[in-house]
C-alpha atoms as a PDB file:
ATOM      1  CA  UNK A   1     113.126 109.486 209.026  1.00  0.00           C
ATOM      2  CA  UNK A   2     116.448 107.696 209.163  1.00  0.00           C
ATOM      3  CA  UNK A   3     118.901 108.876 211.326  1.00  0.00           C
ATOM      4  CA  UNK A   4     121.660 109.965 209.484  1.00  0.00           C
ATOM      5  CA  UNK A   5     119.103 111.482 206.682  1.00  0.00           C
ATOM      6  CA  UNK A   6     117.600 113.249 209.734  1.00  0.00           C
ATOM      7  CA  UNK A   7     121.211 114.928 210.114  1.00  0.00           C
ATOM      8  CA  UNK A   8     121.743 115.924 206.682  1.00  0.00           C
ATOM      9  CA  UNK A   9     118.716 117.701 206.541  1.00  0.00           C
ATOM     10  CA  UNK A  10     119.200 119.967 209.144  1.00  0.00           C
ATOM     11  CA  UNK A  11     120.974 122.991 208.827  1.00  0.00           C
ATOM     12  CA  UNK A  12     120.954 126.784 210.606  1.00  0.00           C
ATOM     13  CA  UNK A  13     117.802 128.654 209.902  1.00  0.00           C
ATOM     14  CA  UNK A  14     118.007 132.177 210.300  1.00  0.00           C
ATOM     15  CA  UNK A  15     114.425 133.147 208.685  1.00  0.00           C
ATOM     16  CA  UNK A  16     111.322 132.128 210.281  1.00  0.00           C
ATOM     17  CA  UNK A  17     107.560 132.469 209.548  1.00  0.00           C
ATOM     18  CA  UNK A  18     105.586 134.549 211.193  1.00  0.00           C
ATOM     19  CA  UNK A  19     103.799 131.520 212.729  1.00  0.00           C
ATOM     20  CA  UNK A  20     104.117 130.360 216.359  1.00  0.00           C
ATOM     21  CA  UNK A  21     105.164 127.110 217.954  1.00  0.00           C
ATOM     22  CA  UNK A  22     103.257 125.047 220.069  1.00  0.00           C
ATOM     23  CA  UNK A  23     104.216 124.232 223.549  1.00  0.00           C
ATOM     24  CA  UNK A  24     103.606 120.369 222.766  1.00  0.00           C
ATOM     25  CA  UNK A  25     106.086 120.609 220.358  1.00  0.00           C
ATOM     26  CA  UNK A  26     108.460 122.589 222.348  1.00  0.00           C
ATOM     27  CA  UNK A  27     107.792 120.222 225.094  1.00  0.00           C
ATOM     28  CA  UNK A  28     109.043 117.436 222.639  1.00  0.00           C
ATOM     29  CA  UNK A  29     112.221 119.497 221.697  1.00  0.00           C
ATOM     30  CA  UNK A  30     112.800 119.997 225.406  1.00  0.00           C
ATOM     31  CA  UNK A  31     112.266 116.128 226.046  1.00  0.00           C
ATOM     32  CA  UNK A  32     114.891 114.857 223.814  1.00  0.00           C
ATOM     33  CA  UNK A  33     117.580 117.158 225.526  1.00  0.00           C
ATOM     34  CA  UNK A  34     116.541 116.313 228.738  1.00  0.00           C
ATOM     35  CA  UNK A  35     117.067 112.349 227.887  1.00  0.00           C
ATOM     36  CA  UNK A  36     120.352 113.438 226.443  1.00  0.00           C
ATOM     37  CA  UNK A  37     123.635 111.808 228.388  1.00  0.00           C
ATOM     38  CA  UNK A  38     126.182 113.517 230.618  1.00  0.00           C
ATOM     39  CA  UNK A  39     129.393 112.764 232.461  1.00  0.00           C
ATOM     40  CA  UNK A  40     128.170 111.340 235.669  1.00  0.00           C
ATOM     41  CA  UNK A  41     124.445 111.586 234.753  1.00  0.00           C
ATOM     42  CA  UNK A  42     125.108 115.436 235.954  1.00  0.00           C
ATOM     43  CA  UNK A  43     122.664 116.559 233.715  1.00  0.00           C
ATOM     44  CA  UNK A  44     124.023 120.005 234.440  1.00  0.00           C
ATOM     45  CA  UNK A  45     121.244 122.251 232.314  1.00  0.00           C
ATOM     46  CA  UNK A  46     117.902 123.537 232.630  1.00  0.00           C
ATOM     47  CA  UNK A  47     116.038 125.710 229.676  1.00  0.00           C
ATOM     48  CA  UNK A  48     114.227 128.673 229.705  1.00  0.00           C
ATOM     49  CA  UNK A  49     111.964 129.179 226.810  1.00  0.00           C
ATOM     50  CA  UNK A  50     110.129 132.078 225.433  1.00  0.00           C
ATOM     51  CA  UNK A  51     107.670 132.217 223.229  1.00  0.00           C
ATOM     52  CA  UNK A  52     105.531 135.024 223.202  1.00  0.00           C
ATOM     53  CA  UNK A  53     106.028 137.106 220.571  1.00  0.00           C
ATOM     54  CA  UNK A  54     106.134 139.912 222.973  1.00  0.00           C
ATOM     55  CA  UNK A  55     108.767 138.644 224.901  1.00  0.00           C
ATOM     56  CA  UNK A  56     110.696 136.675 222.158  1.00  0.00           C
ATOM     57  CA  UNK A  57     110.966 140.564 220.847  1.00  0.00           C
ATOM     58  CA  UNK A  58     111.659 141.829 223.878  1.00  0.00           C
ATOM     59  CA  UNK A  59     114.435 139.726 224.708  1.00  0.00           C
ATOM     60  CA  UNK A  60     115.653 139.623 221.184  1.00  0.00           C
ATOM     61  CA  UNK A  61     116.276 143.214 220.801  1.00  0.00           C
ATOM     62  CA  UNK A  62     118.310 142.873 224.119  1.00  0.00           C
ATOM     63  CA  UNK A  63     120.160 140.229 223.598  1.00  0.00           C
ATOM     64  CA  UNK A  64     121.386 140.923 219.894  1.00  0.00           C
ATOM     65  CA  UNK A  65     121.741 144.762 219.498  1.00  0.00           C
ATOM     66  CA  UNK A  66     124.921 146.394 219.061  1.00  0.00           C
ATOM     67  CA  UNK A  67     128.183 144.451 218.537  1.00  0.00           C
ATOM     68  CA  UNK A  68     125.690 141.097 218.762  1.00  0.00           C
ATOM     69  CA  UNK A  69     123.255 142.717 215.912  1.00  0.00           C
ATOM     70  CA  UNK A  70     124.982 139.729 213.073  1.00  0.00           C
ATOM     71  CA  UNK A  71     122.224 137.555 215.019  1.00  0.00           C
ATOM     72  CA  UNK A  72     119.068 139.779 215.087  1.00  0.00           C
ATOM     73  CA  UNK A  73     117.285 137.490 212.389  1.00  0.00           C
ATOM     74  CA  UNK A  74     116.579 135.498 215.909  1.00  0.00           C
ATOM     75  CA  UNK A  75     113.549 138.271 216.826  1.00  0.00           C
ATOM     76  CA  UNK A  76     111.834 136.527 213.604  1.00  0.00           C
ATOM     77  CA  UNK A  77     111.699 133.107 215.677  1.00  0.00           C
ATOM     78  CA  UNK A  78     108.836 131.557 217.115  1.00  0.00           C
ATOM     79  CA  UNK A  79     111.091 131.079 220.276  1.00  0.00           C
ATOM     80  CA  UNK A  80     114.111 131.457 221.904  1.00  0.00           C
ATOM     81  CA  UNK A  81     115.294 129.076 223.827  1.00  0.00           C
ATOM     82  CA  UNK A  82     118.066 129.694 226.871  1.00  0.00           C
ATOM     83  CA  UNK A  83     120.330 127.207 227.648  1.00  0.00           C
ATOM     84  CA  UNK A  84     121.747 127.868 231.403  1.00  0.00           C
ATOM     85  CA  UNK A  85     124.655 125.526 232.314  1.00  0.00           C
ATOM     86  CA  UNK A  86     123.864 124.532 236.203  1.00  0.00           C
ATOM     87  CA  UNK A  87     126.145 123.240 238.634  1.00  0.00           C
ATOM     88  CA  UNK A  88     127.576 119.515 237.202  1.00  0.00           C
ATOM     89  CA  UNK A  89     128.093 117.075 239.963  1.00  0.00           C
ATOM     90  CA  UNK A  90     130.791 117.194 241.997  1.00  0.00           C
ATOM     91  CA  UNK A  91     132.135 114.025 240.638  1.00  0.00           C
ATOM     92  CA  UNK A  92     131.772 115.429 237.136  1.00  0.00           C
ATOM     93  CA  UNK A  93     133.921 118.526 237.983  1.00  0.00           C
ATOM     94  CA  UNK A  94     136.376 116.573 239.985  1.00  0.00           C
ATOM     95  CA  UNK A  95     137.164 114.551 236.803  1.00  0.00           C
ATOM     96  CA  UNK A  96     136.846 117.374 234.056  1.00  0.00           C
ATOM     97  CA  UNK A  97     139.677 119.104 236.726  1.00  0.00           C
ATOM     98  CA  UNK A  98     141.917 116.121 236.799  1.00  0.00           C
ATOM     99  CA  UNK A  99     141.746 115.682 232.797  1.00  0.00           C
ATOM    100  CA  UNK A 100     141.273 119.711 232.151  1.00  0.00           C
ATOM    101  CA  UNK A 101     138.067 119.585 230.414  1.00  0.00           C
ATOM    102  CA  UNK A 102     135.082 121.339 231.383  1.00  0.00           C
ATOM    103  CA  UNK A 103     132.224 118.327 230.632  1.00  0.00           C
ATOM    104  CA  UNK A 104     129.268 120.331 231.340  1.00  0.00           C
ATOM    105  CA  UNK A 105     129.951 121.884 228.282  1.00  0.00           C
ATOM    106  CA  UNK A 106     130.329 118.662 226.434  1.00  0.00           C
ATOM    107  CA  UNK A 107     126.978 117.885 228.215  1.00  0.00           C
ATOM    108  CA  UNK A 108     124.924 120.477 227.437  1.00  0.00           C
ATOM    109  CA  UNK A 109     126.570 120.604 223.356  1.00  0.00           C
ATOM    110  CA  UNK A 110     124.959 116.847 224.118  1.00  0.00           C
ATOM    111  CA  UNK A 111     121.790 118.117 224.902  1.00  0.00           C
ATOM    112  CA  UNK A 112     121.121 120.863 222.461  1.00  0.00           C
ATOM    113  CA  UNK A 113     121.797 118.368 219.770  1.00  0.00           C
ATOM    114  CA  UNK A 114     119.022 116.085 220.731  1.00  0.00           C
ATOM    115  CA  UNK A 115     116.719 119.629 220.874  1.00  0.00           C
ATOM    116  CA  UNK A 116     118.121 120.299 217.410  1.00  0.00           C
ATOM    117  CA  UNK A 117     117.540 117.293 215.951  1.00  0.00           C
ATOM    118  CA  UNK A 118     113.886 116.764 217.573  1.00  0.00           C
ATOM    119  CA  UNK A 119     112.904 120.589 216.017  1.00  0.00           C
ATOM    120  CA  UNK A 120     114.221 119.130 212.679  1.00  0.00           C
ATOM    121  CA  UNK A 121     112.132 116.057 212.872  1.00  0.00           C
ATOM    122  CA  UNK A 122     109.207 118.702 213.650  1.00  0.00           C
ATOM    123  CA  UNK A 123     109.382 120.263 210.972  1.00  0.00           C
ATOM    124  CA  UNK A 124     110.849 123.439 212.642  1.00  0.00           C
ATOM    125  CA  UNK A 125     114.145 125.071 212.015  1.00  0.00           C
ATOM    126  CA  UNK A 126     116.395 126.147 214.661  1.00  0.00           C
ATOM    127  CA  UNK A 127     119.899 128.014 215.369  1.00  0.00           C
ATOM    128  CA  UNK A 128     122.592 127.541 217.900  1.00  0.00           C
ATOM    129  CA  UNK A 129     123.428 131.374 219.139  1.00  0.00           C
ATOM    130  CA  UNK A 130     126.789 131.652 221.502  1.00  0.00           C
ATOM    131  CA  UNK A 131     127.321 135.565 220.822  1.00  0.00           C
ATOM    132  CA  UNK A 132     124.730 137.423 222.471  1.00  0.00           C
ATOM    133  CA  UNK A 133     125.119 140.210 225.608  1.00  0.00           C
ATOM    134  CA  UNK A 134     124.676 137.882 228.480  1.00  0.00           C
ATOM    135  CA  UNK A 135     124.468 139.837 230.842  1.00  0.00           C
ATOM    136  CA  UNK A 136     121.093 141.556 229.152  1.00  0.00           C
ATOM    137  CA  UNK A 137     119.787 137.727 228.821  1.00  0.00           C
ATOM    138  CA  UNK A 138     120.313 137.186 232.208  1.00  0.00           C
ATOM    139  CA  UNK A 139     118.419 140.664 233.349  1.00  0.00           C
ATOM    140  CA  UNK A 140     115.634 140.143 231.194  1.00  0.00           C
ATOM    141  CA  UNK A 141     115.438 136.428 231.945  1.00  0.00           C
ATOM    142  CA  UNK A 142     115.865 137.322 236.144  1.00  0.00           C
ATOM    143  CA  UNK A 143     118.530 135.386 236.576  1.00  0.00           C
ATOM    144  CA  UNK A 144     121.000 135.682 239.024  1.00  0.00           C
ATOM    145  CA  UNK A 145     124.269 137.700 238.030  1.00  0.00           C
ATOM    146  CA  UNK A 146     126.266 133.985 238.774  1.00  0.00           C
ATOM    147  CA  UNK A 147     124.551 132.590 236.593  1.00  0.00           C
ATOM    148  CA  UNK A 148     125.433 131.186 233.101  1.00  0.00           C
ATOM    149  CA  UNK A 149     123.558 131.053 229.773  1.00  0.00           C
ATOM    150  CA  UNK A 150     126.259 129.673 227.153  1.00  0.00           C
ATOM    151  CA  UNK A 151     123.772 128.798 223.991  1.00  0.00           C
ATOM    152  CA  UNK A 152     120.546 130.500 223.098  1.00  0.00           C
ATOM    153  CA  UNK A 153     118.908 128.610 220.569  1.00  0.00           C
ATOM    154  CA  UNK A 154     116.171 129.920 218.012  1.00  0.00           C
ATOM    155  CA  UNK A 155     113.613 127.753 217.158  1.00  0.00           C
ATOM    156  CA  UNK A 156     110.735 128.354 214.513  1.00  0.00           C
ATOM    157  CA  UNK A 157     108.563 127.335 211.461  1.00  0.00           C
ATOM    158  CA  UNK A 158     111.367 128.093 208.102  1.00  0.00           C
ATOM    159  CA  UNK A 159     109.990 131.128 206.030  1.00  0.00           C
ATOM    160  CA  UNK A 160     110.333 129.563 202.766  1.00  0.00           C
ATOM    161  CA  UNK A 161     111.502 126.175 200.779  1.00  0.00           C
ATOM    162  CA  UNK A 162     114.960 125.303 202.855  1.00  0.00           C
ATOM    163  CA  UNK A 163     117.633 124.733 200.384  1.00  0.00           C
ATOM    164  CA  UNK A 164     118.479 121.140 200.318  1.00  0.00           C
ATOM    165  CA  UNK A 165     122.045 121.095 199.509  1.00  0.00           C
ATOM    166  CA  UNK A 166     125.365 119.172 200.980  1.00  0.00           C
ATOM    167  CA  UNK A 167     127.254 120.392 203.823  1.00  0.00           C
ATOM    168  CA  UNK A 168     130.651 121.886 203.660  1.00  0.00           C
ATOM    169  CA  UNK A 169     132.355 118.948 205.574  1.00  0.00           C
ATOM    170  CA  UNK A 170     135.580 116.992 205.628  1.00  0.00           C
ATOM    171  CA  UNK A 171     135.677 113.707 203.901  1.00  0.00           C
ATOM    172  CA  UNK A 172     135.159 110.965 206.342  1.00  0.00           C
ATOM    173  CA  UNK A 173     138.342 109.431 205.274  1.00  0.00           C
ATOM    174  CA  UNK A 174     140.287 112.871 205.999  1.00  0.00           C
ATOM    175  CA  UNK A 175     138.682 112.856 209.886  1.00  0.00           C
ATOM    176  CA  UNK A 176     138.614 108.845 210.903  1.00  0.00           C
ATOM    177  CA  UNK A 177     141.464 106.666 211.248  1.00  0.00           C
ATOM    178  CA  UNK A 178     141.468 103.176 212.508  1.00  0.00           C
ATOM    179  CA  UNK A 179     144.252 101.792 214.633  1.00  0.00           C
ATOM    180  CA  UNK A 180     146.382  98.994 213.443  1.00  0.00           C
ATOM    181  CA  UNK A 181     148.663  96.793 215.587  1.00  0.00           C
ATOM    182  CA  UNK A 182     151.991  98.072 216.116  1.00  0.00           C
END
């Protein structure tokens, strides 16, 4: 698939067959983020994923109950997918203080892109999640209370024909400007 067709296909799914994922394919999802680029080559990220239905429950029913429940179509998924923003490099953090910008965030935004994008060229369908109870991921997950997990993402086979239709976006000509001499 071409590139830029390969972006306007996907889209958020937030229905998924009752049919699991394999790990090879997973692993292929979790390659392309892990090849993604970051300031300083910080690659400040690691992923956790579930994928036993079990556990995908489990942690779904934690993670999206109560004022989180708008996302609760995730316990449908074949996986879940935590993405825990590590420690950049100190040269990283030095320059996102100098300019005030926080580029692990840009990095790992970088890097579940490329996971994105790989699950669409799978065939799967997949959802970025940022409001969830984090502090229930982290306890089911075992993480440490310091840590952070800014992005779950949901990953799965689409129940159903996914409506191919256009994206709401701004015309290209409303959002790009080219300089001219002055």
């Amino acid at each position: 698939m071409k590139f830029l067709d390969l972006v306007k296909a996907r889209r958020s799914i937030r229905a998924y067959a009752p049919k699991p994922v394999g790990r090879e394919v997973i692993d292929r999802c979790c390659e392309a983020a892990r090849l993604a680029p970051s300031a300083c080559n910080a690659q400040p990220w690691s992923f956790i994923v579930v994928d036993e239905p079990r556990l995908v429950a489990a942690l779904a029913r934690e993670a999206f109950s109560g004022i989180y429940s708008m996302n609760s179509f995730a316990s449908q998924a074949g996986a879940l997918i935590a993405v825990i923003t590590e420690r950049a490099a100190y040269s990283s953090r030095l320059g996102g203080f100098f300019r005030g910008t926080q580029y692990s965030l840009i990095d790992i935004g970088i890097a579940c892109e490329h996971l994105v994008l790989q699950a669409q060229e799978e065939g799967l369908g997949s959802c970025w999640l940022g409001w969830f109870n984090e502090r229930a991921v982290k306890r089911r997950l075992g993480l440490p209370r310091g840590s952070k997990v800014d992005i779950l993402i949901s990953l799965g086979y689409p129940a159903g024909d996914v409506e191919k239709r256009e994206h709401a976006r701004k015309p290209l000509n409303q959002i790009r400007r080219f300089c001219t001499a002055r």
